[in-house]
PDB file of N, CA and C in Angstrom:
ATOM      1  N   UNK A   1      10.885   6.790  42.614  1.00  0.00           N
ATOM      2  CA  UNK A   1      11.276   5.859  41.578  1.00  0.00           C
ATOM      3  C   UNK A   1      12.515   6.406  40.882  1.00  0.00           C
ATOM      4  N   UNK A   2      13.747   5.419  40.750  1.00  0.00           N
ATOM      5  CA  UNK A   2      14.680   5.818  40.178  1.00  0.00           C
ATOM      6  C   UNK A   2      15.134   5.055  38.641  1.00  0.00           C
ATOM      7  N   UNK A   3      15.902   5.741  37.636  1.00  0.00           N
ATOM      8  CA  UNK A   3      15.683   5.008  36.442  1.00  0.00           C
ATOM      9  C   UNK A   3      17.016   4.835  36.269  1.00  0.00           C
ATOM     10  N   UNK A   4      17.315   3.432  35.582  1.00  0.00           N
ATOM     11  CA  UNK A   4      18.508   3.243  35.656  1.00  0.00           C
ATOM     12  C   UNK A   4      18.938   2.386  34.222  1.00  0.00           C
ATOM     13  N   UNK A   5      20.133   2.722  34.123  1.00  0.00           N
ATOM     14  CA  UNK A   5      20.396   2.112  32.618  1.00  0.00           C
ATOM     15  C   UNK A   5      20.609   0.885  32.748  1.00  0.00           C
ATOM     16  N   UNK A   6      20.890   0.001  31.717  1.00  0.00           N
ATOM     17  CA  UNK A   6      20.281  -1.359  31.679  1.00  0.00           C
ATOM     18  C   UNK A   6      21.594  -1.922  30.972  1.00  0.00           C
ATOM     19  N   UNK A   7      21.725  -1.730  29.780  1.00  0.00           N
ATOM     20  CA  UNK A   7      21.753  -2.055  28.269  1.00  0.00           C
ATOM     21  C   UNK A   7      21.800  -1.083  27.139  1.00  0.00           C
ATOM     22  N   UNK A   8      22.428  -1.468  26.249  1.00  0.00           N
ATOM     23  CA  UNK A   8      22.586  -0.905  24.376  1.00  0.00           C
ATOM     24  C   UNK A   8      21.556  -1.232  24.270  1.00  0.00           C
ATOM     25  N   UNK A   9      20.759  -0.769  23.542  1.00  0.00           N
ATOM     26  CA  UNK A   9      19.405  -0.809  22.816  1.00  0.00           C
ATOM     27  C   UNK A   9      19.851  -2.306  22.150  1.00  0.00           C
ATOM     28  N   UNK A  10      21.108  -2.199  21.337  1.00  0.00           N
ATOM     29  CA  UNK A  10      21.770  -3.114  20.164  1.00  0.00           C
ATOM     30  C   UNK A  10      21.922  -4.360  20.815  1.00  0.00           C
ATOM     31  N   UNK A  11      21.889  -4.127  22.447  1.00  0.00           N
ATOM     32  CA  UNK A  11      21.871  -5.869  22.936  1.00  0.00           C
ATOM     33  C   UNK A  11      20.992  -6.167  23.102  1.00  0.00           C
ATOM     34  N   UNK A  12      20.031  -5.812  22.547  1.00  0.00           N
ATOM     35  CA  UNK A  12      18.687  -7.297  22.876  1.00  0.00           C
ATOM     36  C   UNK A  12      17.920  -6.985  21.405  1.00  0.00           C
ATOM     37  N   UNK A  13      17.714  -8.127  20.725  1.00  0.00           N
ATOM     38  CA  UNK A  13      17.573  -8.595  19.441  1.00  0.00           C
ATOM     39  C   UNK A  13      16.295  -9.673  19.709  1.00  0.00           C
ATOM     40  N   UNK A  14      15.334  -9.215  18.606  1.00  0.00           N
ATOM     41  CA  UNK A  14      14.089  -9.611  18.958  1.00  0.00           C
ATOM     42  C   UNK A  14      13.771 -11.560  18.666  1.00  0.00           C
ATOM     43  N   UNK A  15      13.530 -12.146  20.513  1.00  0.00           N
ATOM     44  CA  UNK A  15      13.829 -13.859  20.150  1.00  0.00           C
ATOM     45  C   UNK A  15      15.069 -13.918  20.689  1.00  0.00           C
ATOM     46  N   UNK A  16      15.796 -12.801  21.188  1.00  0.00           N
ATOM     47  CA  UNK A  16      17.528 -13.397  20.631  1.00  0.00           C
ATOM     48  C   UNK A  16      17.733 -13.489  22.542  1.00  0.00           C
ATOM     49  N   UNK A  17      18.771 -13.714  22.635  1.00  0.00           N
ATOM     50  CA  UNK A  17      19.095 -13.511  24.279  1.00  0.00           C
ATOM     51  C   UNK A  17      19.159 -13.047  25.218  1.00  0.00           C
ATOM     52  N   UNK A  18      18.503 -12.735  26.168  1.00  0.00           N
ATOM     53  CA  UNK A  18      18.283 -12.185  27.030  1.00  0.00           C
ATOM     54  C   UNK A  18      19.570 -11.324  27.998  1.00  0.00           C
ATOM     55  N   UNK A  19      19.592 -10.132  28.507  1.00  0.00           N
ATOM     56  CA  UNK A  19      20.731  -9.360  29.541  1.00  0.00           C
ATOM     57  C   UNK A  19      19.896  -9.381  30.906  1.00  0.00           C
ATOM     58  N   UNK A  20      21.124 -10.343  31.545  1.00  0.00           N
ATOM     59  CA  UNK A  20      20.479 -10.569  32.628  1.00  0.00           C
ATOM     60  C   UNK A  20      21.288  -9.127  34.032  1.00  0.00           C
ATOM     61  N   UNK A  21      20.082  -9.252  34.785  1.00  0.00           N
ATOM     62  CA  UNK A  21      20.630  -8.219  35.866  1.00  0.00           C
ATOM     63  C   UNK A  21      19.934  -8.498  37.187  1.00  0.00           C
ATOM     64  N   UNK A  22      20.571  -7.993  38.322  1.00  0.00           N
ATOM     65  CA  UNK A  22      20.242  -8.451  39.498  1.00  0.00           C
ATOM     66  C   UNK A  22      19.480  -7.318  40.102  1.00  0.00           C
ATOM     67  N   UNK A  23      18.276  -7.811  41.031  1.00  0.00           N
ATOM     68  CA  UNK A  23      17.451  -6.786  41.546  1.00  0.00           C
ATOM     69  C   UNK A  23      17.000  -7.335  43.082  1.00  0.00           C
ATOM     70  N   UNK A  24      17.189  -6.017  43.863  1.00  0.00           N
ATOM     71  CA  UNK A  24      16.157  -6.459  45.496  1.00  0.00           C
ATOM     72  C   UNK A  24      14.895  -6.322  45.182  1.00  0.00           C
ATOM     73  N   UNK A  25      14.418  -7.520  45.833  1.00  0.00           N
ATOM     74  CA  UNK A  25      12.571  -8.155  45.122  1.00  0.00           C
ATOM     75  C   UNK A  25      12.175  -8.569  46.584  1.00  0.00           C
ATOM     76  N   UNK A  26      11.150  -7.251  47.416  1.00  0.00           N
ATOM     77  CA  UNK A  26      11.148  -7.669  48.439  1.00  0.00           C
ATOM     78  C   UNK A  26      12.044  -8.229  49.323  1.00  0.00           C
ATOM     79  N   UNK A  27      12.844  -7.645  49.449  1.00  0.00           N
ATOM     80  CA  UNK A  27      14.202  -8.027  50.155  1.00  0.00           C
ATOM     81  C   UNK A  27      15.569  -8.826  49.905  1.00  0.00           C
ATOM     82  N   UNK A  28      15.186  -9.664  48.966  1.00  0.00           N
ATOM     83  CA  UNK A  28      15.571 -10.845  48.592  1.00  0.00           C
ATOM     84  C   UNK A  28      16.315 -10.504  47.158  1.00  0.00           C
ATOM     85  N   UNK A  29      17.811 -10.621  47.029  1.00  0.00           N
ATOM     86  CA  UNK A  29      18.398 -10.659  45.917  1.00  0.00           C
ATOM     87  C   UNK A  29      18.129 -11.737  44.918  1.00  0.00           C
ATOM     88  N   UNK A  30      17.409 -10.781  43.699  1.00  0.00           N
ATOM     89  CA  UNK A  30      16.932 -12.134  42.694  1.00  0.00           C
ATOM     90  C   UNK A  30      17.173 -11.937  41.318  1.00  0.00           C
ATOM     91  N   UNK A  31      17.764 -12.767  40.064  1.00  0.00           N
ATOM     92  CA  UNK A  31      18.092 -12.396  38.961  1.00  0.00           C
ATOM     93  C   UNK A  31      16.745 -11.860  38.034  1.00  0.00           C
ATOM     94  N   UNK A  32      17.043 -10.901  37.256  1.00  0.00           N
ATOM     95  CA  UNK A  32      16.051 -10.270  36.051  1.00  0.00           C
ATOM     96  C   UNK A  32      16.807 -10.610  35.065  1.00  0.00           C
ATOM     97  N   UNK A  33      15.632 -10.278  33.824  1.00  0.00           N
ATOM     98  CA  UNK A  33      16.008 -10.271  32.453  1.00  0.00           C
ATOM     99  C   UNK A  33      15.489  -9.670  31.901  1.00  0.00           C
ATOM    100  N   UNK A  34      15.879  -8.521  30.450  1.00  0.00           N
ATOM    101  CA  UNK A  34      15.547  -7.730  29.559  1.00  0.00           C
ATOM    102  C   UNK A  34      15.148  -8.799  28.370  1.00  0.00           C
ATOM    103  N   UNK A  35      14.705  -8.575  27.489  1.00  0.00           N
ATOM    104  CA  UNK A  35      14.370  -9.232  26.396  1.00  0.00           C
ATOM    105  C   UNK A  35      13.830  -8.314  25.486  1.00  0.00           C
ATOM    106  N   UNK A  36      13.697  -8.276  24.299  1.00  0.00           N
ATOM    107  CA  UNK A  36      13.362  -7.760  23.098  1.00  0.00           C
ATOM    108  C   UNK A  36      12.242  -8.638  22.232  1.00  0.00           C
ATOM    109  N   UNK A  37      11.271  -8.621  22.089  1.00  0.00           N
ATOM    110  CA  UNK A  37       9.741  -9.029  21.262  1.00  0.00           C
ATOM    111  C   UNK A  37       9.038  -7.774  20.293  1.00  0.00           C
ATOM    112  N   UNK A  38       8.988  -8.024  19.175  1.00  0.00           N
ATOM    113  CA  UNK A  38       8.697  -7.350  18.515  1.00  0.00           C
ATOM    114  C   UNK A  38       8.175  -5.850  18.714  1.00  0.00           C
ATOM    115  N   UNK A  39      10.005  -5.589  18.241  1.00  0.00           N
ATOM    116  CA  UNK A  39      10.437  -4.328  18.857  1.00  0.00           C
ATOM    117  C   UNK A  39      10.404  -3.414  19.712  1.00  0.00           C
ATOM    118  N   UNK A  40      10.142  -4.287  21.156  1.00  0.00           N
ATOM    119  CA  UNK A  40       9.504  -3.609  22.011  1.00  0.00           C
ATOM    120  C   UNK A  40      10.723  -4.288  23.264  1.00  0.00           C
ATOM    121  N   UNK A  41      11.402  -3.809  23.953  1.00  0.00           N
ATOM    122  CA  UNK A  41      12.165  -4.105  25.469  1.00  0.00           C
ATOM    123  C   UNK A  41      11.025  -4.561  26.270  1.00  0.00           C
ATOM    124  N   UNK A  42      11.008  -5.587  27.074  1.00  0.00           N
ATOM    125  CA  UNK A  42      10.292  -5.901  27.894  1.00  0.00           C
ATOM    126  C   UNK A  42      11.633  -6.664  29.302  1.00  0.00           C
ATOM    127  N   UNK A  43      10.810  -6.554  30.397  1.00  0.00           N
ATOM    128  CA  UNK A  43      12.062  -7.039  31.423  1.00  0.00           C
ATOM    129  C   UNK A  43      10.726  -7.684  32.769  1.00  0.00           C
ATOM    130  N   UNK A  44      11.578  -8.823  33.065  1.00  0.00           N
ATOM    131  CA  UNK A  44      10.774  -9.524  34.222  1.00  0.00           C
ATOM    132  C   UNK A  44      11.657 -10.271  35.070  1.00  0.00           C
ATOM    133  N   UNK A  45      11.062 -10.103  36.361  1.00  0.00           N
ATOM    134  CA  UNK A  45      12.033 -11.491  37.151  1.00  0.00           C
ATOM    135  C   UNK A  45      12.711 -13.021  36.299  1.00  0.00           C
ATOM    136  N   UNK A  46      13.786 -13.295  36.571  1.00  0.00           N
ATOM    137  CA  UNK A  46      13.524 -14.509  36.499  1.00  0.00           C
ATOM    138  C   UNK A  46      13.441 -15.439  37.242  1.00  0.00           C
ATOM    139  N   UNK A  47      11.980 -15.643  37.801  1.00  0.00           N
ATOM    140  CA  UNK A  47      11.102 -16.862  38.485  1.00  0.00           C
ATOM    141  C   UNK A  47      10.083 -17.059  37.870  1.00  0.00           C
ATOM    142  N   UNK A  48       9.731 -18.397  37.731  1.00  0.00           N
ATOM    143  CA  UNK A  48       8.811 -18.764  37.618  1.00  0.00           C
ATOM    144  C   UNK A  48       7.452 -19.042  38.138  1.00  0.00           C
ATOM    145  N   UNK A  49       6.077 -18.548  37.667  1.00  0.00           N
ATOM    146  CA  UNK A  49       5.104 -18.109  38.951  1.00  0.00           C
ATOM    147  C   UNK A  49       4.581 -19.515  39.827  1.00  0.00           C
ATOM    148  N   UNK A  50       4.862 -20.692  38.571  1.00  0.00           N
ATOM    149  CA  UNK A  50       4.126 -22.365  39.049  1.00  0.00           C
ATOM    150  C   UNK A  50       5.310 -22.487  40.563  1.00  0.00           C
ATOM    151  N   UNK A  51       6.802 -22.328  40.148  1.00  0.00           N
ATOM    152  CA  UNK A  51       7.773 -22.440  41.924  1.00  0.00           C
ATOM    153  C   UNK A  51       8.860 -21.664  41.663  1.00  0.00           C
ATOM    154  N   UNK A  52       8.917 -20.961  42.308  1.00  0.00           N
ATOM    155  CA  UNK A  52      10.228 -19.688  42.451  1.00  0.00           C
ATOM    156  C   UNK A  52      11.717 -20.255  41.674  1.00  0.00           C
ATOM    157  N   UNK A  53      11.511 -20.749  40.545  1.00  0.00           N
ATOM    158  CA  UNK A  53      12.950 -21.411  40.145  1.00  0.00           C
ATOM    159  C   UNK A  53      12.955 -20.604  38.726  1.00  0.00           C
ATOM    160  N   UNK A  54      14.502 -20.018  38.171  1.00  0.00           N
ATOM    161  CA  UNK A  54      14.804 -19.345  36.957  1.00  0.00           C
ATOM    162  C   UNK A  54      14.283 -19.791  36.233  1.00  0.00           C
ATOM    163  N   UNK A  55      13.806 -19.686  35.138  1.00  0.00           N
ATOM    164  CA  UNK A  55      13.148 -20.154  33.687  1.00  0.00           C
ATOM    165  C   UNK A  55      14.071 -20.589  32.769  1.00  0.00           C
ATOM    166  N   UNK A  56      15.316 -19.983  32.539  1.00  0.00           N
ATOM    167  CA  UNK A  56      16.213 -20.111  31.764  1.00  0.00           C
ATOM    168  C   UNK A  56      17.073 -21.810  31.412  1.00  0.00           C
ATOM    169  N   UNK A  57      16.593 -21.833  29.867  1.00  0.00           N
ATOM    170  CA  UNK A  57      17.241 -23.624  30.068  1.00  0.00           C
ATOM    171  C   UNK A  57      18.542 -23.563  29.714  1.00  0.00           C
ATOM    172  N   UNK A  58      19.303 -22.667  29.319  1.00  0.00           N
ATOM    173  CA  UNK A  58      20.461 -22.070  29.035  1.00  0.00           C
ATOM    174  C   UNK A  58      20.758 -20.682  29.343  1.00  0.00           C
ATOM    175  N   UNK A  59      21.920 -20.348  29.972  1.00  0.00           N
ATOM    176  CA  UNK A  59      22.013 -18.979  30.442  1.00  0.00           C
ATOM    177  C   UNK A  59      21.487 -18.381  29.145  1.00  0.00           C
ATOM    178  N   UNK A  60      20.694 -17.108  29.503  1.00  0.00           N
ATOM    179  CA  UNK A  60      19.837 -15.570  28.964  1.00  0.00           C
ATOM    180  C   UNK A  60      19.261 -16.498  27.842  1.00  0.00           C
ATOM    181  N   UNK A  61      18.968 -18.160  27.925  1.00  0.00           N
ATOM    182  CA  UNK A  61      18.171 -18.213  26.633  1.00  0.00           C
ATOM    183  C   UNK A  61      16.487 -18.540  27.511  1.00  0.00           C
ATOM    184  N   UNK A  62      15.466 -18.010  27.076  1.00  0.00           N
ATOM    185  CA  UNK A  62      14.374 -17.649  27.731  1.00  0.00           C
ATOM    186  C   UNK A  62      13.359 -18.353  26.421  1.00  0.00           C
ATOM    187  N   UNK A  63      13.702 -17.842  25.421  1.00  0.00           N
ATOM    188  CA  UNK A  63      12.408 -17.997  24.270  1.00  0.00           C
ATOM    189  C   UNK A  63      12.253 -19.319  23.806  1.00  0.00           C
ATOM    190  N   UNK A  64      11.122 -19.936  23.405  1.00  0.00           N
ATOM    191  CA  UNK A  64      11.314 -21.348  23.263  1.00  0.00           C
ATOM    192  C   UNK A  64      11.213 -21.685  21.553  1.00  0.00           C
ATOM    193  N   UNK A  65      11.463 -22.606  20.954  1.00  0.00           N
ATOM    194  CA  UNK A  65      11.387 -22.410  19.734  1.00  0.00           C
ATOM    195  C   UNK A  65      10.889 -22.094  18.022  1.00  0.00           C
ATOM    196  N   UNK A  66       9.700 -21.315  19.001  1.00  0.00           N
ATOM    197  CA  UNK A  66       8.976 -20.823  17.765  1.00  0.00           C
ATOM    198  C   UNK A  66       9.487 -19.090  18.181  1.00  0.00           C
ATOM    199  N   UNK A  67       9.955 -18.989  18.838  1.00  0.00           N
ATOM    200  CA  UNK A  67      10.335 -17.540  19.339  1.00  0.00           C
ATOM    201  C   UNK A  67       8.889 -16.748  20.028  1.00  0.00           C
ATOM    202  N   UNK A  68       7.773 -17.257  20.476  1.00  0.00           N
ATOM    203  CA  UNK A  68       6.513 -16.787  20.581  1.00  0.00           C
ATOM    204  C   UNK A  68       6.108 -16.548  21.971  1.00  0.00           C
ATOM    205  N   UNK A  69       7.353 -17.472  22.377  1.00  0.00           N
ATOM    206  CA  UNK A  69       6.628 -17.749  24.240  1.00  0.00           C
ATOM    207  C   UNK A  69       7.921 -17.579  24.739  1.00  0.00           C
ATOM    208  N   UNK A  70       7.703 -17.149  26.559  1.00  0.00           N
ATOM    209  CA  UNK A  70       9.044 -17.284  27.242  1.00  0.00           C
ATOM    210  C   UNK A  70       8.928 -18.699  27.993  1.00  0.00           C
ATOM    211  N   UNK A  71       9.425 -19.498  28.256  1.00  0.00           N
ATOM    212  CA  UNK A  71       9.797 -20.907  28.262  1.00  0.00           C
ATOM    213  C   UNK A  71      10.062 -21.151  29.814  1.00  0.00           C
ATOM    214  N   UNK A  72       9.183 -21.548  30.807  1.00  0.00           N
ATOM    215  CA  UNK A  72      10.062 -22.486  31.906  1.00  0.00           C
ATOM    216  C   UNK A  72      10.949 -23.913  31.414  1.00  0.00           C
ATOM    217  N   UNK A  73      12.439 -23.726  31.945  1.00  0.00           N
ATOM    218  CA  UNK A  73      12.601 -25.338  30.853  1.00  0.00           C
ATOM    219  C   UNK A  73      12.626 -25.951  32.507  1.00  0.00           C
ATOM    220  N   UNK A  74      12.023 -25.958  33.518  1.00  0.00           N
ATOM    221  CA  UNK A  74      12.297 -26.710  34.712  1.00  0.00           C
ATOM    222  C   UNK A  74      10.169 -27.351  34.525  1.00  0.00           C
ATOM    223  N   UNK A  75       9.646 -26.528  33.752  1.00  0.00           N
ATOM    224  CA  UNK A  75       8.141 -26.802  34.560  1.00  0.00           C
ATOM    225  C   UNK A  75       7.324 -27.347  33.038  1.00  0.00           C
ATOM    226  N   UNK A  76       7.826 -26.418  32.409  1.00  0.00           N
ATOM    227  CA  UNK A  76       6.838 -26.018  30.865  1.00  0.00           C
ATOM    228  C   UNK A  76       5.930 -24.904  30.612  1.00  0.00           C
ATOM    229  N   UNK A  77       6.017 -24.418  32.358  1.00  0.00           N
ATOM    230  CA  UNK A  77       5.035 -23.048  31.349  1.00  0.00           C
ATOM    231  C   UNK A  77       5.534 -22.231  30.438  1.00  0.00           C
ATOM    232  N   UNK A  78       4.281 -21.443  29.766  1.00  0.00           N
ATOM    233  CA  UNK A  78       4.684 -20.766  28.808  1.00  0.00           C
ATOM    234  C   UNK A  78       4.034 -19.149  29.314  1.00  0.00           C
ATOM    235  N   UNK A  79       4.605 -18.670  28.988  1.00  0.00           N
ATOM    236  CA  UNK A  79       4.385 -17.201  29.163  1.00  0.00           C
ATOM    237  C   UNK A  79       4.861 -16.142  28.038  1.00  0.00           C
ATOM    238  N   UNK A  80       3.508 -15.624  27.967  1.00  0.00           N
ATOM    239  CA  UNK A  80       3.841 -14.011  26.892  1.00  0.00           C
ATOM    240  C   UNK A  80       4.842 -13.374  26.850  1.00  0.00           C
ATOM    241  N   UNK A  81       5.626 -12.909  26.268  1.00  0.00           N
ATOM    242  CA  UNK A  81       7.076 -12.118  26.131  1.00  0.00           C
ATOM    243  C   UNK A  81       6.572 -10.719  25.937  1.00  0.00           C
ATOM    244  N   UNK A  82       5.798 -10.220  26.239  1.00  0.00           N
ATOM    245  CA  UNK A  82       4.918  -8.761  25.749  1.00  0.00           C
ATOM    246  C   UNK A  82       4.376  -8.325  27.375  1.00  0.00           C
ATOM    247  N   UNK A  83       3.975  -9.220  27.974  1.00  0.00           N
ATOM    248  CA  UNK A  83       2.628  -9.017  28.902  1.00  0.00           C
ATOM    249  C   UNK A  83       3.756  -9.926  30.003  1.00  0.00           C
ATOM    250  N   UNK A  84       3.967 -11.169  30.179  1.00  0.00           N
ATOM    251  CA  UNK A  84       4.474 -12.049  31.242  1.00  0.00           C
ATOM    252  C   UNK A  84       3.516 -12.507  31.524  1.00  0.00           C
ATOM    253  N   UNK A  85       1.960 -12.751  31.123  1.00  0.00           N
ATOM    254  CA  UNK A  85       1.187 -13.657  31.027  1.00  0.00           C
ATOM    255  C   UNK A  85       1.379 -14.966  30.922  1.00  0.00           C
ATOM    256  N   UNK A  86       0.663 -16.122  31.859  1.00  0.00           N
ATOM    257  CA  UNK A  86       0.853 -17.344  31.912  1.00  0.00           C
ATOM    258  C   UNK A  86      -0.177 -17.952  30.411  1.00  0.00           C
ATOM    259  N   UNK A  87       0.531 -17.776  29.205  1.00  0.00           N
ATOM    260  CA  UNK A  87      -0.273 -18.945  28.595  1.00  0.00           C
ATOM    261  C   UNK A  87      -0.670 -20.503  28.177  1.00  0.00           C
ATOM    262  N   UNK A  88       0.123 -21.170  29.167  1.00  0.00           N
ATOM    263  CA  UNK A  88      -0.319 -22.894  29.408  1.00  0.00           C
ATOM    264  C   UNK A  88       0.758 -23.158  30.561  1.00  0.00           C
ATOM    265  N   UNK A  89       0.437 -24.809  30.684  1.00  0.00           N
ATOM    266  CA  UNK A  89       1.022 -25.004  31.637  1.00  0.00           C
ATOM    267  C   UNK A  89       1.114 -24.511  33.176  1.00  0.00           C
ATOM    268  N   UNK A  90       1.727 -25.086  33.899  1.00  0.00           N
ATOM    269  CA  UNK A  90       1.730 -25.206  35.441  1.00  0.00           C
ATOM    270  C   UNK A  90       1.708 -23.636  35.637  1.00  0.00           C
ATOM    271  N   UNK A  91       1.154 -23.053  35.502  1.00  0.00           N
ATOM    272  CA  UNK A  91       1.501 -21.098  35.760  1.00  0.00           C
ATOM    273  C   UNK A  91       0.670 -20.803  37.120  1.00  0.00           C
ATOM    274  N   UNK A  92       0.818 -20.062  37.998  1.00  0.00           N
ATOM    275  CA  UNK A  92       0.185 -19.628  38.790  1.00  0.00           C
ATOM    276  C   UNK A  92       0.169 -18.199  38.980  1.00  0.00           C
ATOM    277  N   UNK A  93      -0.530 -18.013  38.039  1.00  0.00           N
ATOM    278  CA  UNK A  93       0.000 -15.877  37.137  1.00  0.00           C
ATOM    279  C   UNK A  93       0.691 -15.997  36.301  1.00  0.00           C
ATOM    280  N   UNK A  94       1.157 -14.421  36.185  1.00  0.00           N
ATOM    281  CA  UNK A  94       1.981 -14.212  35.279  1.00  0.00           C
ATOM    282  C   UNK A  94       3.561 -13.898  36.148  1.00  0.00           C
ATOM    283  N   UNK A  95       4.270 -13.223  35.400  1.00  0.00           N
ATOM    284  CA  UNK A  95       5.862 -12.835  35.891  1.00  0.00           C
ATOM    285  C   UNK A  95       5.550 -11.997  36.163  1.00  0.00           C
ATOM    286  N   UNK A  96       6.740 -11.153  37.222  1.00  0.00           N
ATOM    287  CA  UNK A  96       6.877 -10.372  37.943  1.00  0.00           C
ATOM    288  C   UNK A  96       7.284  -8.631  36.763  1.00  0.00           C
ATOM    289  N   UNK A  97       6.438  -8.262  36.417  1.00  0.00           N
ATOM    290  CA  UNK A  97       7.307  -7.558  35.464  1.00  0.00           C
ATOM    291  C   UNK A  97       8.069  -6.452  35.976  1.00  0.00           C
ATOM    292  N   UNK A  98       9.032  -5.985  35.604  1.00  0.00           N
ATOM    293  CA  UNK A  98       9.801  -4.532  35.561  1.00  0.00           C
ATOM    294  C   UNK A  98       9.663  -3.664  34.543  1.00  0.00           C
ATOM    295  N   UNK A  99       9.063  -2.531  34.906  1.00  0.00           N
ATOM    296  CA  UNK A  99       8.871  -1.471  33.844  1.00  0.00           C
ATOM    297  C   UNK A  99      10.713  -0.847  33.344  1.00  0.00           C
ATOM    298  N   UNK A 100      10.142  -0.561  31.846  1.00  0.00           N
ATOM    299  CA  UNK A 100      11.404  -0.556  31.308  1.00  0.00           C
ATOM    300  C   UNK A 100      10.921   0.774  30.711  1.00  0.00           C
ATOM    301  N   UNK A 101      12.047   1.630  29.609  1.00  0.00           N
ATOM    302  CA  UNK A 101      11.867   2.844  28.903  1.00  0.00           C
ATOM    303  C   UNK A 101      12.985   2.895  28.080  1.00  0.00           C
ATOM    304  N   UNK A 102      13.424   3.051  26.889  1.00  0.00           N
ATOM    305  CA  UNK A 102      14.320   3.092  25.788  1.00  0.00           C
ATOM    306  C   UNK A 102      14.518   4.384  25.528  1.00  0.00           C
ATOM    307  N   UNK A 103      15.631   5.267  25.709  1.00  0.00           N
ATOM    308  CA  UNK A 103      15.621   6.473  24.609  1.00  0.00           C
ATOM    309  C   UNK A 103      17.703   6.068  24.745  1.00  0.00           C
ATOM    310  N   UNK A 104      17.949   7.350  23.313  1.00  0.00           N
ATOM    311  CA  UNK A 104      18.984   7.451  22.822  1.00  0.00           C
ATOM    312  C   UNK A 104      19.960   6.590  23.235  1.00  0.00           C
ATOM    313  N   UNK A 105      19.524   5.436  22.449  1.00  0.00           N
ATOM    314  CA  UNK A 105      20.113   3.929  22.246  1.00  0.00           C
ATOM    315  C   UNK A 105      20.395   3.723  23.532  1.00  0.00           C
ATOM    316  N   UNK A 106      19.536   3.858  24.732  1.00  0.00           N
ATOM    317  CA  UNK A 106      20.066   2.918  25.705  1.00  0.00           C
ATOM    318  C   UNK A 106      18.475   2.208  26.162  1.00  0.00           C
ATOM    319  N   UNK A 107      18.537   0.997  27.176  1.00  0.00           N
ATOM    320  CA  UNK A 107      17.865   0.420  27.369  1.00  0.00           C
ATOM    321  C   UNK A 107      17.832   0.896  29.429  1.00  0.00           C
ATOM    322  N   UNK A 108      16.328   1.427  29.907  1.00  0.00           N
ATOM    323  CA  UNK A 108      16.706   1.697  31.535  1.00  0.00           C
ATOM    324  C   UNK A 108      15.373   0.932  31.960  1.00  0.00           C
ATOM    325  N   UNK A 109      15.448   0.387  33.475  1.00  0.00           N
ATOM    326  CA  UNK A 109      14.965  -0.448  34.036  1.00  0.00           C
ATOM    327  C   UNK A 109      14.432   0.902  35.586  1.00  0.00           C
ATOM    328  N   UNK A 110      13.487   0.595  35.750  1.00  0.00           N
ATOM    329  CA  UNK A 110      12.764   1.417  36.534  1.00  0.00           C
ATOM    330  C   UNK A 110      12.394   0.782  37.719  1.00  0.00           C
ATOM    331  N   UNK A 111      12.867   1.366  39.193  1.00  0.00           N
ATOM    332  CA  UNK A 111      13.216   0.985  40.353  1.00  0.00           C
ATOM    333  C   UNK A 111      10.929   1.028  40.945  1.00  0.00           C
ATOM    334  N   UNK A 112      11.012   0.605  42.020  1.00  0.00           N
ATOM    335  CA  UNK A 112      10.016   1.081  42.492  1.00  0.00           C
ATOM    336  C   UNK A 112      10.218   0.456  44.284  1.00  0.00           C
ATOM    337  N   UNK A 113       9.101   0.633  44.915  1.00  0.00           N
ATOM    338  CA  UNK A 113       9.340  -0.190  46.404  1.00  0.00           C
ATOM    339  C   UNK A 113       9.819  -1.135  46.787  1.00  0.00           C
ATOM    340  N   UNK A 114       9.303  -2.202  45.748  1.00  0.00           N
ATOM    341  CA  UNK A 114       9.720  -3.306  46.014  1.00  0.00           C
ATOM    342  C   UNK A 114      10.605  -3.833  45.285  1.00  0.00           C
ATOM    343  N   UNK A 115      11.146  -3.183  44.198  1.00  0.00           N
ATOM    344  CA  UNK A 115      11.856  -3.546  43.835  1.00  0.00           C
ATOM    345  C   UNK A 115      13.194  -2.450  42.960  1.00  0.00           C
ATOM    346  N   UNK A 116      14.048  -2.695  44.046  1.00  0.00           N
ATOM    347  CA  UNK A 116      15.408  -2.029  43.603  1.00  0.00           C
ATOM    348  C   UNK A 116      16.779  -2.469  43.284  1.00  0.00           C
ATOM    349  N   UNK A 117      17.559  -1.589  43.003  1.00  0.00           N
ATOM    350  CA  UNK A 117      18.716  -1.871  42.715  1.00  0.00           C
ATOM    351  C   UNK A 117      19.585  -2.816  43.634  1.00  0.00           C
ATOM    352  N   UNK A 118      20.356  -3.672  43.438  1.00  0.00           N
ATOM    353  CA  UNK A 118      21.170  -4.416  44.324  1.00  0.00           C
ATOM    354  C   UNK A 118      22.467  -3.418  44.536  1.00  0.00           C
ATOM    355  N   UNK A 119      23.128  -3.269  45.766  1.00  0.00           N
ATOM    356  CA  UNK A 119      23.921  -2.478  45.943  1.00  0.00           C
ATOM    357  C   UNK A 119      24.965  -3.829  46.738  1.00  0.00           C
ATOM    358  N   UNK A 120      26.260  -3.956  45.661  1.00  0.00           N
ATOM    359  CA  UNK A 120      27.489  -4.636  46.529  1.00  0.00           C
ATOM    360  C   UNK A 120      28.412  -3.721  47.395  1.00  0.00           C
TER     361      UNK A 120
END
């Protein structure tokens, strides 16, 4: 497992917009996102578990408007911003998560088998 930097701590603001980044997911080049929920970095694919389509209804905007849930705007599910838990709607699971780790103001995203770094 390799750890890799991400992000400024200072770019992801809790509710606020998401830093998006690209990852091999089982072979397959697929976009991620970092996010910030009460005060905590969290990072997951962005697909959706109901059909493999981004969540995002505006680029890196993910949260829906109570700031509580992460938002499919193609389906309606809703999912935990903490966990990637499916809580209503068309969900079939939760998200794909990526383990993350914060020290001295940076934000790093943690590689594993199936899922690594994209190399251009």
């Amino acid at each position: 497992m390799d750890i890799i930097p991400l992000c400024n701590s200072r770019d992801l603001q809790d509710g606020g917009e998401a830093v998006p980044f690209d990852v091999l997911y089982l072979g397959q080049t697929c976009r991620a996102f970092a996010i910030r929920y009460n005060g905590q970095a969290h990072a997951y694919l962005n697909r959706c578990s109901h059909v493999p389509m981004e969540l995002d209804y505006q680029p890196n905007r993910f949260f829906d408007h109570t700031g509580e849930w992460l938002i499919c705007a193609t389906h309606g599910a809703v999912y935990r911003p903490d966990t990637g838990q499916c809580g209503g709607g068309p969900c079939r699971g939760g998200l794909v998560k990526i383990e993350l780790s914060e020290f001295d103001g940076v934000v790093h995203w943690h590689t594993r088998a199936q899922l690594l770094p994209v190399v251009f």
